[in-house]
Structure formats: structure tokens, C-alpha cells
PDB file of N, CA and C in Angstrom:
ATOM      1  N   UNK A   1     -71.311  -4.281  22.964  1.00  0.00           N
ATOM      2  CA  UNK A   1     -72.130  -3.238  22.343  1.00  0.00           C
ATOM      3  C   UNK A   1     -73.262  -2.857  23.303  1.00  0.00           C
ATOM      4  N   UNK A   2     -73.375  -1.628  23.627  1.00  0.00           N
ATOM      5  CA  UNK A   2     -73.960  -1.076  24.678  1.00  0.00           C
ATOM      6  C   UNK A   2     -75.804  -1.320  23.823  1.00  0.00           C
ATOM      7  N   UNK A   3     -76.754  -1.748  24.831  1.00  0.00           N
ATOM      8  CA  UNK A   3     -77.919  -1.206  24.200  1.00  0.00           C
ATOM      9  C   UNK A   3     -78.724   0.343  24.142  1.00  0.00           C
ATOM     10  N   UNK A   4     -78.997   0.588  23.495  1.00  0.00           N
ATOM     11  CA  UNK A   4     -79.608   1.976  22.698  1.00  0.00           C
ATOM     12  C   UNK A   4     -80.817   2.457  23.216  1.00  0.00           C
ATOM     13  N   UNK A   5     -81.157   3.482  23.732  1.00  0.00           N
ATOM     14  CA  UNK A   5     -82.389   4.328  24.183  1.00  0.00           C
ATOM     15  C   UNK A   5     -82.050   5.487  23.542  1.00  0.00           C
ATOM     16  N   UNK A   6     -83.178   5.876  22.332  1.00  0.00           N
ATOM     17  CA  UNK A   6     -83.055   6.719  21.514  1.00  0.00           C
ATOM     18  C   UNK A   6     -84.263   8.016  22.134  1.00  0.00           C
ATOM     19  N   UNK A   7     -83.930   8.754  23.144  1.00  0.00           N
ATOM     20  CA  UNK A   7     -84.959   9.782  23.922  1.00  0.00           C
ATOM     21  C   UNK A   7     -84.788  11.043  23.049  1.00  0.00           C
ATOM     22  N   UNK A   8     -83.826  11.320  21.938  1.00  0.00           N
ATOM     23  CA  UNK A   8     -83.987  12.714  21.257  1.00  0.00           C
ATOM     24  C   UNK A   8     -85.179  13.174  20.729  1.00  0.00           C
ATOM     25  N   UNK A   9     -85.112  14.151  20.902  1.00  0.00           N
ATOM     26  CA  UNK A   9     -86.898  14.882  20.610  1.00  0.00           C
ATOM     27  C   UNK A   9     -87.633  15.272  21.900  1.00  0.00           C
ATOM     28  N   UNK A  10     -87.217  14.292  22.593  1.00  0.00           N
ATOM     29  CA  UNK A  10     -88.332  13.781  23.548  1.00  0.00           C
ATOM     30  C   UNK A  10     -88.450  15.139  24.837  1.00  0.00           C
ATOM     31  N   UNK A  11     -89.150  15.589  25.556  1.00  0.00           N
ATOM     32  CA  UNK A  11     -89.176  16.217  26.372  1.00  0.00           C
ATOM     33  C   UNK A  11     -89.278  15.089  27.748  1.00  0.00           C
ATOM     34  N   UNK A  12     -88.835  15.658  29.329  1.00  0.00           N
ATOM     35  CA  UNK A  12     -89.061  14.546  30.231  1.00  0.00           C
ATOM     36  C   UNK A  12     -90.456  14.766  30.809  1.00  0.00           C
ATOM     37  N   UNK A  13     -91.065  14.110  31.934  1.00  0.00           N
ATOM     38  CA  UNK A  13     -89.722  12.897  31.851  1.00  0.00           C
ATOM     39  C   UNK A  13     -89.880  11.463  30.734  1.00  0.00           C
ATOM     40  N   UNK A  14     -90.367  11.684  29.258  1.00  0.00           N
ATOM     41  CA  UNK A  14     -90.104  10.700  28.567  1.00  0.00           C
ATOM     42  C   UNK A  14     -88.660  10.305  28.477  1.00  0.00           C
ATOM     43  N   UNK A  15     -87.618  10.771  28.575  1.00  0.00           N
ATOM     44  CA  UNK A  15     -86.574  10.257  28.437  1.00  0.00           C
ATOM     45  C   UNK A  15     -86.077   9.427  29.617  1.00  0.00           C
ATOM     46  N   UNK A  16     -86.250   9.427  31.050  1.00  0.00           N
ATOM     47  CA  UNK A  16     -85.876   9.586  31.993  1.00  0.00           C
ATOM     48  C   UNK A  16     -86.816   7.977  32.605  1.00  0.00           C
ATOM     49  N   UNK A  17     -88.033   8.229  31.874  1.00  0.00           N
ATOM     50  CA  UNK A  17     -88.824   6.542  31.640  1.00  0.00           C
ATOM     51  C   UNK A  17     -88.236   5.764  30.936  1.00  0.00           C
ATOM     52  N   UNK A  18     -88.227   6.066  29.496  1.00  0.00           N
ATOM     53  CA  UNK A  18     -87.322   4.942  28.992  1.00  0.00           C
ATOM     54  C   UNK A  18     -86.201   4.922  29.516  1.00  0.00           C
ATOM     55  N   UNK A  19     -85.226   5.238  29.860  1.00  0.00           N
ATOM     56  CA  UNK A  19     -84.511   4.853  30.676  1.00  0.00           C
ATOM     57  C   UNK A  19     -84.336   3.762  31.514  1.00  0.00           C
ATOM     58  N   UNK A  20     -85.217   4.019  32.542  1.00  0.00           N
ATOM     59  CA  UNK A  20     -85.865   3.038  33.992  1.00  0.00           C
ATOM     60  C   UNK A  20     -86.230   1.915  33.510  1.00  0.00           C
ATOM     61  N   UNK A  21     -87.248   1.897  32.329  1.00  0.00           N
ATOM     62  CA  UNK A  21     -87.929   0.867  31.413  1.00  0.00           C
ATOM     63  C   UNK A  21     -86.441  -0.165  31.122  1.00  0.00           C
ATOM     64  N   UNK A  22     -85.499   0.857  30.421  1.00  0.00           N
ATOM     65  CA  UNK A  22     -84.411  -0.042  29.991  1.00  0.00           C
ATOM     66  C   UNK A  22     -83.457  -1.094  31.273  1.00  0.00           C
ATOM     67  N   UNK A  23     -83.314  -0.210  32.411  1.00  0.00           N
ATOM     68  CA  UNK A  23     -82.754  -0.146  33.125  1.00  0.00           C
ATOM     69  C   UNK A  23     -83.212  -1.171  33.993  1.00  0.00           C
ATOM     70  N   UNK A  24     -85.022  -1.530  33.816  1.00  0.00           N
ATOM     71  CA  UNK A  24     -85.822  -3.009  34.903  1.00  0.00           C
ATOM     72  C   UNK A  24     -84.986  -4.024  33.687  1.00  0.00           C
ATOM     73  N   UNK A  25     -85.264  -3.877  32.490  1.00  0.00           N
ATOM     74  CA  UNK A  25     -85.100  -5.348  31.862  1.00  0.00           C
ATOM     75  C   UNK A  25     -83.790  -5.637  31.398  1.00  0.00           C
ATOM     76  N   UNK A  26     -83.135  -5.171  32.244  1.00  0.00           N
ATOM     77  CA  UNK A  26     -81.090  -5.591  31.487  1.00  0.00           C
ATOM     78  C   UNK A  26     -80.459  -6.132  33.039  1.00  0.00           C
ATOM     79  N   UNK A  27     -81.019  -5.315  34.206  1.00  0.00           N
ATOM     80  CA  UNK A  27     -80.437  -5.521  35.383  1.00  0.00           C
ATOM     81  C   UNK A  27     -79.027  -5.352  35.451  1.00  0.00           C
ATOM     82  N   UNK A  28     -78.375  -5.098  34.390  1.00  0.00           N
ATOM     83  CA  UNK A  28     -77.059  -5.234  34.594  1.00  0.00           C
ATOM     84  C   UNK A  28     -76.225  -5.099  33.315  1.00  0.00           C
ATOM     85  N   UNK A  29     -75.215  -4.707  33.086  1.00  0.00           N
ATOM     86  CA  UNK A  29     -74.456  -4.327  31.474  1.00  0.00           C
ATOM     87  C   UNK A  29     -74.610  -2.811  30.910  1.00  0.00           C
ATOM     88  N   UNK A  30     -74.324  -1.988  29.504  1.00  0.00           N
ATOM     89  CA  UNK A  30     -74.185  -1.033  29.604  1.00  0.00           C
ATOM     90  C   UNK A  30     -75.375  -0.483  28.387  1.00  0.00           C
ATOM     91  N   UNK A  31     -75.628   0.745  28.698  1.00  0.00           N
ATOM     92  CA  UNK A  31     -76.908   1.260  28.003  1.00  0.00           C
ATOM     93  C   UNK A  31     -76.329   3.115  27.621  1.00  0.00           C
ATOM     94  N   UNK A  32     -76.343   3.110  26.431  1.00  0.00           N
ATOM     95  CA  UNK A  32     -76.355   4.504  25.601  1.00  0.00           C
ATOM     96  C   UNK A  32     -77.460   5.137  25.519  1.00  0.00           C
ATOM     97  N   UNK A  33     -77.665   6.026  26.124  1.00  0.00           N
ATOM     98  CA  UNK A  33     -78.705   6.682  25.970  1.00  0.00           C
ATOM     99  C   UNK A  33     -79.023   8.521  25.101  1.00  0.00           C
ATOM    100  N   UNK A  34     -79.523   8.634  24.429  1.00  0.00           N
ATOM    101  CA  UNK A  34     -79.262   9.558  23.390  1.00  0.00           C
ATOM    102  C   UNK A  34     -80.330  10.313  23.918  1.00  0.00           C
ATOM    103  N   UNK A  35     -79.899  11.722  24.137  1.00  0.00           N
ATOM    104  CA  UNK A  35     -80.818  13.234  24.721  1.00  0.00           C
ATOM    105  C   UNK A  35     -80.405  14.647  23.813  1.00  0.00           C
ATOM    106  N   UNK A  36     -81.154  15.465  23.715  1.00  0.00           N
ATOM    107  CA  UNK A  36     -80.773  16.362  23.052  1.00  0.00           C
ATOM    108  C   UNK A  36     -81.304  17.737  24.086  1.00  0.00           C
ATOM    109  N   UNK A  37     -81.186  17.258  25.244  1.00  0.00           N
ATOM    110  CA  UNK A  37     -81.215  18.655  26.053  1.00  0.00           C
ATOM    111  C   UNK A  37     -80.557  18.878  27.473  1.00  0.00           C
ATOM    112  N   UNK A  38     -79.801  20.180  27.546  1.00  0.00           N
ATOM    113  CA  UNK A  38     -79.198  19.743  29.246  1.00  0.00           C
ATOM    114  C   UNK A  38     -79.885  18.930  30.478  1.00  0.00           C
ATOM    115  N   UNK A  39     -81.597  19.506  30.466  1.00  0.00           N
ATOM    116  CA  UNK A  39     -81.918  19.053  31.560  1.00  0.00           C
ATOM    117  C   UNK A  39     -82.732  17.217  31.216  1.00  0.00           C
ATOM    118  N   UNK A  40     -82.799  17.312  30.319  1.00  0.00           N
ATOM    119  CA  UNK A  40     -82.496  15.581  30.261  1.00  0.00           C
ATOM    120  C   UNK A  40     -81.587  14.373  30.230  1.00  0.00           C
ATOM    121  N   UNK A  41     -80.352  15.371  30.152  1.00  0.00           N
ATOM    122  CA  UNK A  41     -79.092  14.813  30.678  1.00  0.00           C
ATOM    123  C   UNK A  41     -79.248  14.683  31.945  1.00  0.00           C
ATOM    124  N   UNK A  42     -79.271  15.525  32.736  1.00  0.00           N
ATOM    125  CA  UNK A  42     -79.032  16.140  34.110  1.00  0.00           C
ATOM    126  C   UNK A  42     -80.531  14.682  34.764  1.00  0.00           C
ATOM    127  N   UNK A  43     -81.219  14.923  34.176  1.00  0.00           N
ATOM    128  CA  UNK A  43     -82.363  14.228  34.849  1.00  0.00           C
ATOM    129  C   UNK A  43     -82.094  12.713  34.607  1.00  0.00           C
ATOM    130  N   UNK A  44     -81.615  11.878  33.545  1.00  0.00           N
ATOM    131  CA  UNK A  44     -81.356  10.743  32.939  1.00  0.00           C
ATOM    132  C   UNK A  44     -80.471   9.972  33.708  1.00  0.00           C
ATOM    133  N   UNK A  45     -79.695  11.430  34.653  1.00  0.00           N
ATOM    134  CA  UNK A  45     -78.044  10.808  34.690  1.00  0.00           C
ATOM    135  C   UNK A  45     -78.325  10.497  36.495  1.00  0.00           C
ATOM    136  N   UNK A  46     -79.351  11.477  36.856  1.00  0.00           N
ATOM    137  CA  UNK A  46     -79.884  11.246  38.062  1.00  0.00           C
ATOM    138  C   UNK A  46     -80.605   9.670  38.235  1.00  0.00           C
ATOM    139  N   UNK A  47     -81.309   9.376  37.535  1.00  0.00           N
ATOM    140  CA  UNK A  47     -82.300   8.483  37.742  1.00  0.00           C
ATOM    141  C   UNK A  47     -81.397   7.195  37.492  1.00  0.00           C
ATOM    142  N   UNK A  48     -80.438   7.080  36.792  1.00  0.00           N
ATOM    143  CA  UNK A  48     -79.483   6.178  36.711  1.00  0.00           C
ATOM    144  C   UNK A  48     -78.525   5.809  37.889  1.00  0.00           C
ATOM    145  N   UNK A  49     -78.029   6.995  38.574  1.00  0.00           N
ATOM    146  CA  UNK A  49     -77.269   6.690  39.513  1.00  0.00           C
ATOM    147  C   UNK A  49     -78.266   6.047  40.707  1.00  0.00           C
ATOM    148  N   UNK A  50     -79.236   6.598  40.661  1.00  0.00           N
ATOM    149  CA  UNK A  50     -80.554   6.392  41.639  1.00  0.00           C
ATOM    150  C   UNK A  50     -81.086   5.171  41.925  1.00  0.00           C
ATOM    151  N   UNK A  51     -80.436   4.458  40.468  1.00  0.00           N
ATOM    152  CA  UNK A  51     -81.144   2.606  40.402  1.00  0.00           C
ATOM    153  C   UNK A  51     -80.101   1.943  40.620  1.00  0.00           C
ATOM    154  N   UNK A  52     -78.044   2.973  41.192  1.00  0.00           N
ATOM    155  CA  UNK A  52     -77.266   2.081  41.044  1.00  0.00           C
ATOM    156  C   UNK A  52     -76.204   2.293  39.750  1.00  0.00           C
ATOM    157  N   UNK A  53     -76.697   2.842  39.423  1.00  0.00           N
ATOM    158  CA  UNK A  53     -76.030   2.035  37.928  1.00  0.00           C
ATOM    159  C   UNK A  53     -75.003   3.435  38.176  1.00  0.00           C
ATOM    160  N   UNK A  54     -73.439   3.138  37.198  1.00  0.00           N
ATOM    161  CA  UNK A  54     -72.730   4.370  37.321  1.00  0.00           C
ATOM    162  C   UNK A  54     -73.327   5.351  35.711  1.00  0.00           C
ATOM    163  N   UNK A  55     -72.536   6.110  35.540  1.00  0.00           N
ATOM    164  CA  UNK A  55     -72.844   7.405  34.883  1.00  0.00           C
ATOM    165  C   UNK A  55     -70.938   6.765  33.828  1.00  0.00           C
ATOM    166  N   UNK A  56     -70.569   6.227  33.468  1.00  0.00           N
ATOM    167  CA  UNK A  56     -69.465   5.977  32.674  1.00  0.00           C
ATOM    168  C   UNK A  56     -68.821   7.317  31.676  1.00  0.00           C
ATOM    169  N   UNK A  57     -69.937   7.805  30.861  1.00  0.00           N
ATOM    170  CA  UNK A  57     -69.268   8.445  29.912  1.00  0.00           C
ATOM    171  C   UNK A  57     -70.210   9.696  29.633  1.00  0.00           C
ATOM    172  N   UNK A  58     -70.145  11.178  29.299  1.00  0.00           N
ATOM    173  CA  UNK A  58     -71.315  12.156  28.756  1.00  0.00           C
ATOM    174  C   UNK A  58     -70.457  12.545  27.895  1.00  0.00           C
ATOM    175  N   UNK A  59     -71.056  12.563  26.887  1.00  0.00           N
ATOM    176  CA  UNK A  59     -70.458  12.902  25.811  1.00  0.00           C
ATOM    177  C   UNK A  59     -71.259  14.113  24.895  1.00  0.00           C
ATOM    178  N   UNK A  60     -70.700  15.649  24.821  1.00  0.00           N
ATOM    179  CA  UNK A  60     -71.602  16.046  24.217  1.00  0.00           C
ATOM    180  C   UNK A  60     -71.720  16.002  22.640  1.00  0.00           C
ATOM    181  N   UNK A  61     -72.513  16.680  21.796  1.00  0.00           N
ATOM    182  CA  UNK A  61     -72.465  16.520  19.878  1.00  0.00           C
ATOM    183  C   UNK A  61     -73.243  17.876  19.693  1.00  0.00           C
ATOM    184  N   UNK A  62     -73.123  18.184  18.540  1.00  0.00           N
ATOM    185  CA  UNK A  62     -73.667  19.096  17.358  1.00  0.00           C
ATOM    186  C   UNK A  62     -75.434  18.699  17.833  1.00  0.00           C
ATOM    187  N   UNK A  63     -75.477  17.433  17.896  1.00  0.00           N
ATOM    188  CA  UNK A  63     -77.291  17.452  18.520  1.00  0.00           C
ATOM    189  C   UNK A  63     -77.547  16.969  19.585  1.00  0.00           C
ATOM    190  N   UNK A  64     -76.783  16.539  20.604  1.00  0.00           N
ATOM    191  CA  UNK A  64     -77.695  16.814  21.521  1.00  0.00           C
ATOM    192  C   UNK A  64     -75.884  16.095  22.767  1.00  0.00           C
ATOM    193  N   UNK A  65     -76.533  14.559  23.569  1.00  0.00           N
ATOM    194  CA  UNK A  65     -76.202  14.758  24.831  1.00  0.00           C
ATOM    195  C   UNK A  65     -75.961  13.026  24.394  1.00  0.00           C
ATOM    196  N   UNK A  66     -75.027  12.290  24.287  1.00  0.00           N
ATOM    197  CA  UNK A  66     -74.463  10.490  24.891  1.00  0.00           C
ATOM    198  C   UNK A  66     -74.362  10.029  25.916  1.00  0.00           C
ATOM    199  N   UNK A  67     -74.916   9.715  26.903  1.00  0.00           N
ATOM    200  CA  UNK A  67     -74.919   9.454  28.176  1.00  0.00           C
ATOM    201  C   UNK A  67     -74.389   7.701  27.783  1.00  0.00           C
ATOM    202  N   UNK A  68     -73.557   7.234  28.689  1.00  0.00           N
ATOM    203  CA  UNK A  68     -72.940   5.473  28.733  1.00  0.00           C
ATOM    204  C   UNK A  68     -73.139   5.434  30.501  1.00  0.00           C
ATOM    205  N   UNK A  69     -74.419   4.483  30.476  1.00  0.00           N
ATOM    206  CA  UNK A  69     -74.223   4.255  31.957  1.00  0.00           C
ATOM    207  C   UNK A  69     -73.821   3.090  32.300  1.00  0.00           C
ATOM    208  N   UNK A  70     -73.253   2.508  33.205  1.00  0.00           N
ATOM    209  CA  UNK A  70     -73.098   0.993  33.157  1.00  0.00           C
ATOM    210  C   UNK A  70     -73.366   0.289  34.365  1.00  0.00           C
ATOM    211  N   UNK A  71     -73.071  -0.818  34.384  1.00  0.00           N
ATOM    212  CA  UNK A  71     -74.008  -1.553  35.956  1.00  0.00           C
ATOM    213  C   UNK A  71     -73.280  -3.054  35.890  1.00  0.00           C
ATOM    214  N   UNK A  72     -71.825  -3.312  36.485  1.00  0.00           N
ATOM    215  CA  UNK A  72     -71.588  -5.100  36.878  1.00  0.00           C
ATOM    216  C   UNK A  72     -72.856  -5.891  37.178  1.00  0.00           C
TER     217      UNK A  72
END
């Protein structure tokens, strides 16, 4: 079960922090991250590949943006 970063609402780069935030304290395993706008996808998905980690899954919805990034 992937852990959860709930950034909807959020304008960046709040989303794009929690993220990073999530991303220092797991070091490794997979993280869902929930956006409800293109360019916080686009920015989320950057800063992820940026620490390493892959980009697994985007998934879009009726509200917003599922990002699954993951990291061996």
C-alpha cells in the first residue's frame, strides 16, 4: 500500500514540498500523490524524478491528477 500525499486544493509549490517532505522520510518504496492541476502534475512529477525516484503511474479523474512514484 503506497503512502498518501493528499496536495488537492493546494497551489505549488505546496504540492511539490510535500512531496520532497515525503520523499526525505521513506527513502525508498511507493508514494501516491493526489493533485488537481496540470501544472502540479507536471511540477510533482519533475521533482520526483529529480530525487531519483521513477514516475510509475499518472492517472487522470473527474478531480484532479494520481501520480504513483516509486523508488527500490
Amino acid at each position: 500500500m503506497p503512502e498518501i500525499v493528499d496536495a488537492s486544493g493546494l497551489s505549488c509549490p505546496q504540492p511539490v514540498l510535500m512531496t520532497l517532505n515525503r520523499i526525505k522520510a521513506l527513502n525508498k518504496g511507493e508514494i501516491e500523490v493526489l493533485v488537481d492541476t496540470e501544472t502540479s502534475k507536471e511540477n510533482v512529477s519533475r521533482a520526483a524524478q529529480s530525487q531519483g525516484w521513477e514516475v510509475a503511474e499518472v492517472t487522470e479523474s473527474a478531480t484532479g491528477y494520481r501520480i504513483l512514484i516509486k523508488k527500490g
